[in-house]
C-alpha atoms as a PDB file:
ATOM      1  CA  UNK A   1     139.288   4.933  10.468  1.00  0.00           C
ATOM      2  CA  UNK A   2     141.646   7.060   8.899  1.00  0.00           C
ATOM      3  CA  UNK A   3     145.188   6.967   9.718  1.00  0.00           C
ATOM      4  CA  UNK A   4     148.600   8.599   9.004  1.00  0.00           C
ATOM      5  CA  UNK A   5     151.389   9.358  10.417  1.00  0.00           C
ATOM      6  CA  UNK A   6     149.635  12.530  12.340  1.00  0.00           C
ATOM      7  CA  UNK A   7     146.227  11.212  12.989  1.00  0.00           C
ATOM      8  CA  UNK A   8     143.809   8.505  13.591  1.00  0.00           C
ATOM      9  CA  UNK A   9     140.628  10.115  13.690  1.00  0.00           C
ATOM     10  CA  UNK A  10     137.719   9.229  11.125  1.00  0.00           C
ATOM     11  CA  UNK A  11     136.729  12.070   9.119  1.00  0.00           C
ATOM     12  CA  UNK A  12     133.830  13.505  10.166  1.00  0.00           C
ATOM     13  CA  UNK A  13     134.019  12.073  13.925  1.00  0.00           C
ATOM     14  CA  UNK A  14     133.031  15.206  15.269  1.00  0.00           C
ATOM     15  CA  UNK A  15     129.810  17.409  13.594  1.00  0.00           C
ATOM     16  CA  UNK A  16     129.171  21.038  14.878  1.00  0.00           C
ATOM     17  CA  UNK A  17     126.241  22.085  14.239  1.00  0.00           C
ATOM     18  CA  UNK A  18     124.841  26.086  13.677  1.00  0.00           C
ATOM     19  CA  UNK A  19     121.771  27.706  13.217  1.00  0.00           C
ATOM     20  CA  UNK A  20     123.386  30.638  11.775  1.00  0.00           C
ATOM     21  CA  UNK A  21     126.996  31.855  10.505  1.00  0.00           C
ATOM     22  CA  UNK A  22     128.823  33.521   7.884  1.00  0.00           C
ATOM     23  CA  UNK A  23     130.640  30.928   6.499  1.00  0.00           C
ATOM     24  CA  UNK A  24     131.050  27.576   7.205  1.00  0.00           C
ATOM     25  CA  UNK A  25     134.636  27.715   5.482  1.00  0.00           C
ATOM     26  CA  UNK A  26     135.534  30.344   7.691  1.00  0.00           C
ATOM     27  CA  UNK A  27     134.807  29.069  10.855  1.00  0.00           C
ATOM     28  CA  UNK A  28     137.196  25.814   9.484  1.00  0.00           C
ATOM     29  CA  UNK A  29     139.783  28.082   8.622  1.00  0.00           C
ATOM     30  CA  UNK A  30     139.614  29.533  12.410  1.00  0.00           C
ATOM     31  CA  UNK A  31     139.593  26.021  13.661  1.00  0.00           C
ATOM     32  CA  UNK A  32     142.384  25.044  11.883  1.00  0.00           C
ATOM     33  CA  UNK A  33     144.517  27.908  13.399  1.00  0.00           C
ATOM     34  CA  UNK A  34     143.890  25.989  16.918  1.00  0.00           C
ATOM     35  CA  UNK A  35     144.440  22.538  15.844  1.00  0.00           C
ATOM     36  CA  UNK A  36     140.663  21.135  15.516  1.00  0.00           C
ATOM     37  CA  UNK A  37     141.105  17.900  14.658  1.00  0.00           C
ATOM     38  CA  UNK A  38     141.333  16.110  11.521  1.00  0.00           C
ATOM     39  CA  UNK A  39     137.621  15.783  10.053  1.00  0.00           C
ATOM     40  CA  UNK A  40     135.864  18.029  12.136  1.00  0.00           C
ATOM     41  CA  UNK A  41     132.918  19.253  10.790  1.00  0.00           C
ATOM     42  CA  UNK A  42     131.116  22.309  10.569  1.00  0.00           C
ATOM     43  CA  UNK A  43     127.365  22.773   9.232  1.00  0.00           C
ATOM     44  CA  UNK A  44     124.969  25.408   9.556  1.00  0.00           C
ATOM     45  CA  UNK A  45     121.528  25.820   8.803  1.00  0.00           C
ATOM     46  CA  UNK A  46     121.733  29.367   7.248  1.00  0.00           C
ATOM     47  CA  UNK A  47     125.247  30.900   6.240  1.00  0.00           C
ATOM     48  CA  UNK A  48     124.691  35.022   5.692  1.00  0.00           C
ATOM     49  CA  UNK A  49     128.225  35.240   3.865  1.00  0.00           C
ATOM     50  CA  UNK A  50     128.420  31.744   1.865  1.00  0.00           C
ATOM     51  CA  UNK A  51     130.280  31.551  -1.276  1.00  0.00           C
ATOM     52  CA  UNK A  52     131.384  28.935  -3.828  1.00  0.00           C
ATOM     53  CA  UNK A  53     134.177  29.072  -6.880  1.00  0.00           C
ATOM     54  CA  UNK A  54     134.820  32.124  -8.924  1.00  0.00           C
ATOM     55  CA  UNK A  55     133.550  34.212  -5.829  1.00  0.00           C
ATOM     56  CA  UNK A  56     129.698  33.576  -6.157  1.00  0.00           C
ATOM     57  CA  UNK A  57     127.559  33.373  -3.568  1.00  0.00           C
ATOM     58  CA  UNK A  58     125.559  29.963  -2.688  1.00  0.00           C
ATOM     59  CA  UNK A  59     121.815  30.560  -2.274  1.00  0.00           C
ATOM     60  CA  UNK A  60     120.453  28.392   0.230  1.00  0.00           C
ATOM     61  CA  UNK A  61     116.970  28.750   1.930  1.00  0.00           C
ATOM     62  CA  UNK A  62     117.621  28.028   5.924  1.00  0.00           C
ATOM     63  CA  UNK A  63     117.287  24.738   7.503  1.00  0.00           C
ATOM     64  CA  UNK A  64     116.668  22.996   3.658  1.00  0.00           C
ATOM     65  CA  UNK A  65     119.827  22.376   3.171  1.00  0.00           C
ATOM     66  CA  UNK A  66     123.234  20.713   3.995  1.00  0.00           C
ATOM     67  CA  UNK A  67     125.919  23.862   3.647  1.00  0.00           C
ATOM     68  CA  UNK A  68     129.245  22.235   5.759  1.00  0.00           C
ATOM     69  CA  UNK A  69     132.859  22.148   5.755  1.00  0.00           C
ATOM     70  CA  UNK A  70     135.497  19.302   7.106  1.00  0.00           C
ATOM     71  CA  UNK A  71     138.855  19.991   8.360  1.00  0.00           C
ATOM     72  CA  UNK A  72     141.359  17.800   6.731  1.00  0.00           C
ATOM     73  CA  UNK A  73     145.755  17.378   7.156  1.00  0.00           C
ATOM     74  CA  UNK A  74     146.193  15.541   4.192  1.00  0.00           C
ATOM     75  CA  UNK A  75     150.181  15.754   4.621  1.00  0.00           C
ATOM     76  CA  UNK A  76     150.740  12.941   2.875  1.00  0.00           C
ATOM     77  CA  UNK A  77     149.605  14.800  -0.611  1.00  0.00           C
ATOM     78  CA  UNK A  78     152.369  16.808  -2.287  1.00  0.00           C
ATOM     79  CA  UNK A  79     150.941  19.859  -4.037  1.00  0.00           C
ATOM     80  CA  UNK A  80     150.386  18.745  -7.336  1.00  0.00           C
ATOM     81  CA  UNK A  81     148.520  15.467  -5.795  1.00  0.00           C
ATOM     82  CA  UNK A  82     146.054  17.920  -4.549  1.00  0.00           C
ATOM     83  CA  UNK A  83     143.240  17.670  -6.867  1.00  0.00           C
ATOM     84  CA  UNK A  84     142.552  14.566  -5.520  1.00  0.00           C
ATOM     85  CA  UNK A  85     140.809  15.803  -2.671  1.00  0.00           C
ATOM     86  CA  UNK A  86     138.384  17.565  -5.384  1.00  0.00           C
ATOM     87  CA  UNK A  87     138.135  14.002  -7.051  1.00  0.00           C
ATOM     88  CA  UNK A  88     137.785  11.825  -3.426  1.00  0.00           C
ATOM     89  CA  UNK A  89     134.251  14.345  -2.225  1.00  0.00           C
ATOM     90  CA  UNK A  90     132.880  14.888  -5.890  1.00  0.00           C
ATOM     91  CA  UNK A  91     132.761  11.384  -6.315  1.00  0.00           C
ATOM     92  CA  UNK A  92     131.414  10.516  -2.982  1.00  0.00           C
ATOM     93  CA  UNK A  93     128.624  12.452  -3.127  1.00  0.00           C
ATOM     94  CA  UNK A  94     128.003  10.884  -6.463  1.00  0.00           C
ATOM     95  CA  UNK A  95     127.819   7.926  -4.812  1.00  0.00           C
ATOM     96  CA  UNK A  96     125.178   8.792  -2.120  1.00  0.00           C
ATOM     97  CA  UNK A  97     122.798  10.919  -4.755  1.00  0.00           C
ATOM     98  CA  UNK A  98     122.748   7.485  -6.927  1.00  0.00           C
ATOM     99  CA  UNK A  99     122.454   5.297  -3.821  1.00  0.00           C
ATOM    100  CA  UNK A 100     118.962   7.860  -3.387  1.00  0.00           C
ATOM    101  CA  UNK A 101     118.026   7.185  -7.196  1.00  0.00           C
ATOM    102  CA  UNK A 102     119.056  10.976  -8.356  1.00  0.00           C
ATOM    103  CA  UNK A 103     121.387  10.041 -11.401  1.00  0.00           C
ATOM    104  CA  UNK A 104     124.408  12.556 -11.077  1.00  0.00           C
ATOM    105  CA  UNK A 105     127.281  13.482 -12.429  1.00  0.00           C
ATOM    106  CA  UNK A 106     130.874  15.484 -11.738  1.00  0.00           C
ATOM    107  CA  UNK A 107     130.840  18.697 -14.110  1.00  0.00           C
ATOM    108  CA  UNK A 108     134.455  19.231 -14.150  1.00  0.00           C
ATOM    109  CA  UNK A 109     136.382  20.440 -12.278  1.00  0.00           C
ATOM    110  CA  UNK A 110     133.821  19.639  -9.149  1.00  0.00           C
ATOM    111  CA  UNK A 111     130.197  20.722  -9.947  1.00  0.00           C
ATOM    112  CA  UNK A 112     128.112  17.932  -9.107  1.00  0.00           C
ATOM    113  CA  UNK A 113     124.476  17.964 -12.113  1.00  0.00           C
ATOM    114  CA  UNK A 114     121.785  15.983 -12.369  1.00  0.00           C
ATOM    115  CA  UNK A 115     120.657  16.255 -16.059  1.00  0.00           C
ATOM    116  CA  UNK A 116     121.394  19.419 -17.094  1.00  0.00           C
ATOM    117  CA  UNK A 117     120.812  21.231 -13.763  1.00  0.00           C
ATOM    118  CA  UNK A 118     123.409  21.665 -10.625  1.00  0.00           C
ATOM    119  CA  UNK A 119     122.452  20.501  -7.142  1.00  0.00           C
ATOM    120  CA  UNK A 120     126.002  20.496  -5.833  1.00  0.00           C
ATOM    121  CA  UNK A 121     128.772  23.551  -5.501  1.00  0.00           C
ATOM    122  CA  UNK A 122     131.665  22.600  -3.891  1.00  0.00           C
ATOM    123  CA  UNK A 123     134.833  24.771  -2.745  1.00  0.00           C
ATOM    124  CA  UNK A 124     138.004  23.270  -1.446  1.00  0.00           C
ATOM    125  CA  UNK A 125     140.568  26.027   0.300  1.00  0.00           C
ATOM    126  CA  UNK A 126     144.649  24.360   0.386  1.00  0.00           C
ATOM    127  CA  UNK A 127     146.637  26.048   2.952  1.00  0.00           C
ATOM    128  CA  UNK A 128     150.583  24.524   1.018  1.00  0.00           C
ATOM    129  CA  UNK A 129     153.547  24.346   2.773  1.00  0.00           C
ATOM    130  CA  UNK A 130     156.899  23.211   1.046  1.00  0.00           C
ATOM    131  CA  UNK A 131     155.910  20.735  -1.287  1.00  0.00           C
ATOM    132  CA  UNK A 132     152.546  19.182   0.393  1.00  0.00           C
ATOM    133  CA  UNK A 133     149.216  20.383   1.400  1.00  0.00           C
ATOM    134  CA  UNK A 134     149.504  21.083   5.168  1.00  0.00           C
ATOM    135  CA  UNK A 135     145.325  21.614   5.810  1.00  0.00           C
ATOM    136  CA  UNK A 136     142.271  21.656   3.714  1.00  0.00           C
ATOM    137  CA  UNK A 137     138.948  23.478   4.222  1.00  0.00           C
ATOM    138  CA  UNK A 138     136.803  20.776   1.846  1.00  0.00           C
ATOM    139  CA  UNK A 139     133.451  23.268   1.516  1.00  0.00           C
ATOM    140  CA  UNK A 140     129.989  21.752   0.288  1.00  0.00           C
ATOM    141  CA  UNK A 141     126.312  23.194  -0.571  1.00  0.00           C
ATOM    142  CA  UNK A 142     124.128  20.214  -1.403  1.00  0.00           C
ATOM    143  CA  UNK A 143     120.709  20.933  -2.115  1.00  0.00           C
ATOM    144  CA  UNK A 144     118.197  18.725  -0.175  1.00  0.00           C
ATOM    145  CA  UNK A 145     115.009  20.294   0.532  1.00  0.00           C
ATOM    146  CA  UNK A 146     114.734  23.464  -1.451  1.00  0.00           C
ATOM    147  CA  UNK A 147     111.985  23.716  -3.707  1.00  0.00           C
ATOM    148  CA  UNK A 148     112.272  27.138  -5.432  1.00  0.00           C
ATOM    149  CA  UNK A 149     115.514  29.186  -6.187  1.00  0.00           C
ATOM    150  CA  UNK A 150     115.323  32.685  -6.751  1.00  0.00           C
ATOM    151  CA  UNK A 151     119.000  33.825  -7.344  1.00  0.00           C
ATOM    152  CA  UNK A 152     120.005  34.309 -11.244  1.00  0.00           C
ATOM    153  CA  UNK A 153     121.515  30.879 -10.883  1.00  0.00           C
ATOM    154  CA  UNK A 154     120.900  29.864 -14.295  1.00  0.00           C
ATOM    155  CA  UNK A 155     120.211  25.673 -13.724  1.00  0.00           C
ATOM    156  CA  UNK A 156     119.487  24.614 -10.035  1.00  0.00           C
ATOM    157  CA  UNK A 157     118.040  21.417  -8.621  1.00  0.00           C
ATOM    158  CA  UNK A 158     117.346  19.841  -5.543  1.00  0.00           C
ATOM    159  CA  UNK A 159     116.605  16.199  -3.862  1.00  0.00           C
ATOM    160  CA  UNK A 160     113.463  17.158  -3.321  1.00  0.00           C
ATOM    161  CA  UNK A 161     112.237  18.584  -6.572  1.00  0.00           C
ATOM    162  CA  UNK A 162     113.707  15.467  -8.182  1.00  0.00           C
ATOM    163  CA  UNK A 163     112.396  12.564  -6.182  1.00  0.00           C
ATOM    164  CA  UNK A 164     109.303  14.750  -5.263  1.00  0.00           C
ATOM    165  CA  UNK A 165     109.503  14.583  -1.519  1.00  0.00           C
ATOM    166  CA  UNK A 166     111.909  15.927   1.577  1.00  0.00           C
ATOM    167  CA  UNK A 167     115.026  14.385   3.160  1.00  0.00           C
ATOM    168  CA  UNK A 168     116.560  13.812   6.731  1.00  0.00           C
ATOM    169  CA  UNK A 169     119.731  15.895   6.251  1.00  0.00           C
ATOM    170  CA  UNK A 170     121.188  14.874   9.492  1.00  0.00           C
ATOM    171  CA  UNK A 171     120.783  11.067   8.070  1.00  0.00           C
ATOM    172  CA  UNK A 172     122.101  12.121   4.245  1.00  0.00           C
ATOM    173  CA  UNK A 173     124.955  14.148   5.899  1.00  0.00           C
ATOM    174  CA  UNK A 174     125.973  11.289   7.983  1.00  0.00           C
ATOM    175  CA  UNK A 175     125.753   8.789   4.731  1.00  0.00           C
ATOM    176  CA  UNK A 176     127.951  11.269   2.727  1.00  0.00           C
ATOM    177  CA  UNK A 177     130.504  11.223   5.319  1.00  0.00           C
ATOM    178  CA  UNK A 178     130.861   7.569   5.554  1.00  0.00           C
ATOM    179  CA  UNK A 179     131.222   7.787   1.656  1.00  0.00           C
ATOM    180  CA  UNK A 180     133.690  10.534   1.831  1.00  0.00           C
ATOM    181  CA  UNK A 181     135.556   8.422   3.978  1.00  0.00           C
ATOM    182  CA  UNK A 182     135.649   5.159   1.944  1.00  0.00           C
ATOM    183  CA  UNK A 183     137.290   7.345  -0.014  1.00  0.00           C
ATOM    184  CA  UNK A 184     139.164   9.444   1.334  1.00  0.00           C
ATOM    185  CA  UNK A 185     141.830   6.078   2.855  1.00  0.00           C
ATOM    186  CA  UNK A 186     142.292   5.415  -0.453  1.00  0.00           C
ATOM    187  CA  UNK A 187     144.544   8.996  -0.917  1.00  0.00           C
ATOM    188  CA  UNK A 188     146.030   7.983   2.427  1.00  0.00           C
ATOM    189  CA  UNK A 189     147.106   4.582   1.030  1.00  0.00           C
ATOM    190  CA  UNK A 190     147.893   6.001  -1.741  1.00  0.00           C
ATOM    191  CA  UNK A 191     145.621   3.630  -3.692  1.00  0.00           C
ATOM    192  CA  UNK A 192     143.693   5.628  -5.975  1.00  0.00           C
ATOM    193  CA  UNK A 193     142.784   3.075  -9.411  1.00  0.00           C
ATOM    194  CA  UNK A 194     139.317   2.928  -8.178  1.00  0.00           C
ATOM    195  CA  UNK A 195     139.046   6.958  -7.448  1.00  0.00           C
ATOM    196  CA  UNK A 196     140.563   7.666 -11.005  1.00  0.00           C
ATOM    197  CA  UNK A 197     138.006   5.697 -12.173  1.00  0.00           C
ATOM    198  CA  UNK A 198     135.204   6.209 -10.801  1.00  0.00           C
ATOM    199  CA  UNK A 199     136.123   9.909 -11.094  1.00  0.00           C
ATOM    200  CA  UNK A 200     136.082   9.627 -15.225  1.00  0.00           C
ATOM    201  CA  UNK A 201     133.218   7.466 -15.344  1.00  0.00           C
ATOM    202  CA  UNK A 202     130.974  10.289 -13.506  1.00  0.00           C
ATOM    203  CA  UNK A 203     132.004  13.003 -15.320  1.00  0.00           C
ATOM    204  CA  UNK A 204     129.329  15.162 -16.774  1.00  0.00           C
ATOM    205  CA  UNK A 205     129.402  14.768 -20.760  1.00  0.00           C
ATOM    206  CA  UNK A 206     131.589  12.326 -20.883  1.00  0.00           C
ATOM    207  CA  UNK A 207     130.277  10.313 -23.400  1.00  0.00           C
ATOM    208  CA  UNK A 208     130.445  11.799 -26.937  1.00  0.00           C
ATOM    209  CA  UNK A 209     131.175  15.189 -28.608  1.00  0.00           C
ATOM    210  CA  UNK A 210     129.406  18.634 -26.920  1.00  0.00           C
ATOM    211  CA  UNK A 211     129.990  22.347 -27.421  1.00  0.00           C
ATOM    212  CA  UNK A 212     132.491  24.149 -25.493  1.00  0.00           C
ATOM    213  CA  UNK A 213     133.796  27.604 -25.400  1.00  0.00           C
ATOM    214  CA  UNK A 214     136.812  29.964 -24.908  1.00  0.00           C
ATOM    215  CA  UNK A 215     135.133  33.071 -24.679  1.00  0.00           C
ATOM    216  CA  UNK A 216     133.176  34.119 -27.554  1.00  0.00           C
ATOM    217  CA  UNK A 217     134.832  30.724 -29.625  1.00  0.00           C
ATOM    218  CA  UNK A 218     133.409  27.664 -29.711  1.00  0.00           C
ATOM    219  CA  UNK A 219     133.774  24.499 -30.610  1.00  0.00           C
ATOM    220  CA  UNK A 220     132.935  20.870 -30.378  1.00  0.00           C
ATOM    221  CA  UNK A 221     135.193  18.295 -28.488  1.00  0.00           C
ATOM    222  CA  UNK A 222     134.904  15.520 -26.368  1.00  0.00           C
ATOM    223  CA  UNK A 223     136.541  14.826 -23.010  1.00  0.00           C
ATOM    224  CA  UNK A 224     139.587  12.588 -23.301  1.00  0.00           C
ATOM    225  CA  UNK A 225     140.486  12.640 -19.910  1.00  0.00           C
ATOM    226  CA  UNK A 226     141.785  14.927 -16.963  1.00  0.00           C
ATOM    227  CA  UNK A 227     145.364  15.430 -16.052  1.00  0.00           C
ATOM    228  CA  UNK A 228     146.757  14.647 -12.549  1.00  0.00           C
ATOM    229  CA  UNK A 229     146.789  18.476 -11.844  1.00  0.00           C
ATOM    230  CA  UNK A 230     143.245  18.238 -12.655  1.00  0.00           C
ATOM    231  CA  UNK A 231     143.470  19.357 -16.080  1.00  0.00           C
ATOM    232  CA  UNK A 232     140.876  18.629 -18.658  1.00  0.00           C
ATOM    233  CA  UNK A 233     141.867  17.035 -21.577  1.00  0.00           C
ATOM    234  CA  UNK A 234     139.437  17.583 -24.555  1.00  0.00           C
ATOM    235  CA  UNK A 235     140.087  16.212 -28.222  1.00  0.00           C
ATOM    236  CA  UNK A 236     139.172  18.414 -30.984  1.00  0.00           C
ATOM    237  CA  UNK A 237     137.605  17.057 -34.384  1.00  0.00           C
ATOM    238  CA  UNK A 238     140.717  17.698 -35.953  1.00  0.00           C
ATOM    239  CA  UNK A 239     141.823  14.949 -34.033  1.00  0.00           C
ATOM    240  CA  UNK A 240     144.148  17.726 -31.384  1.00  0.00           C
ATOM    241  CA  UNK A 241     144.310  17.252 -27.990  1.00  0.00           C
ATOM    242  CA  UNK A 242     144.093  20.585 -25.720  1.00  0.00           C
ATOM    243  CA  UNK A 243     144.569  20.928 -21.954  1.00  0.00           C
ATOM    244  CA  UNK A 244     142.574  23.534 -19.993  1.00  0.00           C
ATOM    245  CA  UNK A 245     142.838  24.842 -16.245  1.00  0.00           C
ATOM    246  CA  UNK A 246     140.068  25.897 -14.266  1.00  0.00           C
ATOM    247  CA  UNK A 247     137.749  29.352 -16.069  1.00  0.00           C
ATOM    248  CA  UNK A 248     139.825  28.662 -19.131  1.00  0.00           C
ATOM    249  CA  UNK A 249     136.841  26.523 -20.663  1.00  0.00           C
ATOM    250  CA  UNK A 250     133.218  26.881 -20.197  1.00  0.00           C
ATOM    251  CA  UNK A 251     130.831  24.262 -21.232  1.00  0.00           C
ATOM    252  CA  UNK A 252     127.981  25.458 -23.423  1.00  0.00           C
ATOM    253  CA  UNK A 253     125.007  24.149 -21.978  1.00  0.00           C
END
């Protein structure tokens, strides 16, 4: 169970499930505005209007995927906590592709790859009041059962078309939940060693010195480490460290 001061139900106690709507995002945001509880959860099996970062759309074929979003009050995260939310469901979904035998990884800030290819968008939406994050819209597209893509998505995968056959996604929605969970008492406790670390240690190119770029300049680096504003911290070969924010830094892939 999760518990603060304002709630003690689990996250994803309650799971609403759709055949068809525009966003699953939006219908959280409309929940939120009459006090659906903490960890509600809303999936659908076709969304006509869903969208992930920079304003993209999210292709996914109906009823082969998991598209959903989960109401969250984390109160007790001040605003510049709040990338920890991005940290708490990028890594547990880490943890259920690997428990499935898909070897994945967190492409910073919260792209989840397998290889070189991204089965994974997710989009988090922080409604901030004073100095803490009053509700949370955590949005996810996980590719499950989708065997061809035909958007101009340059690099997508699937479960299926890596382990070569299809998935429950009631039973892998209900895993990732209890993951997301697990993790998600450690920001209410406040106890977040293991997060941090298991965080770094899935990041995508991690391990050595790639090719980045800042628009039409690039340059090799390798990560160093991520801020606690969610900042990523590359080191140049000159030895420099540089921070970059979200679409300041694109890797080159």
């Amino acid at each position: 169970m999760i518990k603060t001061a304002e709630t003690e139900e689990k996250t994803g106690y309650k799971i609403l499930w759709y055949s068809e709507t525009e966003s699953t995002n939006d219908l959280a945001h409309a929940a939120i505005g009459k006090n659906e509880p903490n960890g509600t959860v809303f999936v659908a099996d076709t969304q006509t209007k869903g969208r992930g970062q920079r304003n993209n759309t999210w292709e996914s074929e109906p009823s082969k995927n998991l598209t959903f979003s989960i109401i969250l009050y984390p109160v007790f995260l001040k605003v510049e906590e709040q990338f920890l939310l991005s940290k708490a469901i990028s890594v547990a979904i880490v943890d259920l592709l690997n428990e499935y035998g898909v070897p994945a990884k967190i492409k910073w800030p919260n792209d989840i790859y397998t290889g070189d290819k991204k089965i994974t968008g997710i989009l988090i939406e922080n409604n901030i009041i004073g100095n803490y994050v009053a509700s949370s819209v955590v949005g996810v597209g996980l590719n499950v059962n989708q065997r061809i893509f035909v958007s101009n998505a340059p690099n997508p995968a699937s479960i299926a078309n890596e382990l070569g056959k299809e998935f429950d996604r009631k039973i892998l929605l209900e895993r990732l939940l209890f993951l997301f969970d697990r993790r998600y008492k450690a920001l209410v406790l406040h106890d977040c060693e293991k997060l941090e670390k298991d965080y770094f240690s899935y990041l995508y190119r991690n391990d050595g010195w790639y090719l980045y770029a800042i628009g039409e300049n690039k340059f090799n680096a390798k990560i160093a480490g991520i801020s606690n504003i969610g900042e990523l911290l590359l080191e140049t070969e000159s030895g420099e460290q540089r921070k970059f924010g979200f679409k300041e830094i694109a890797f080159v892939i």
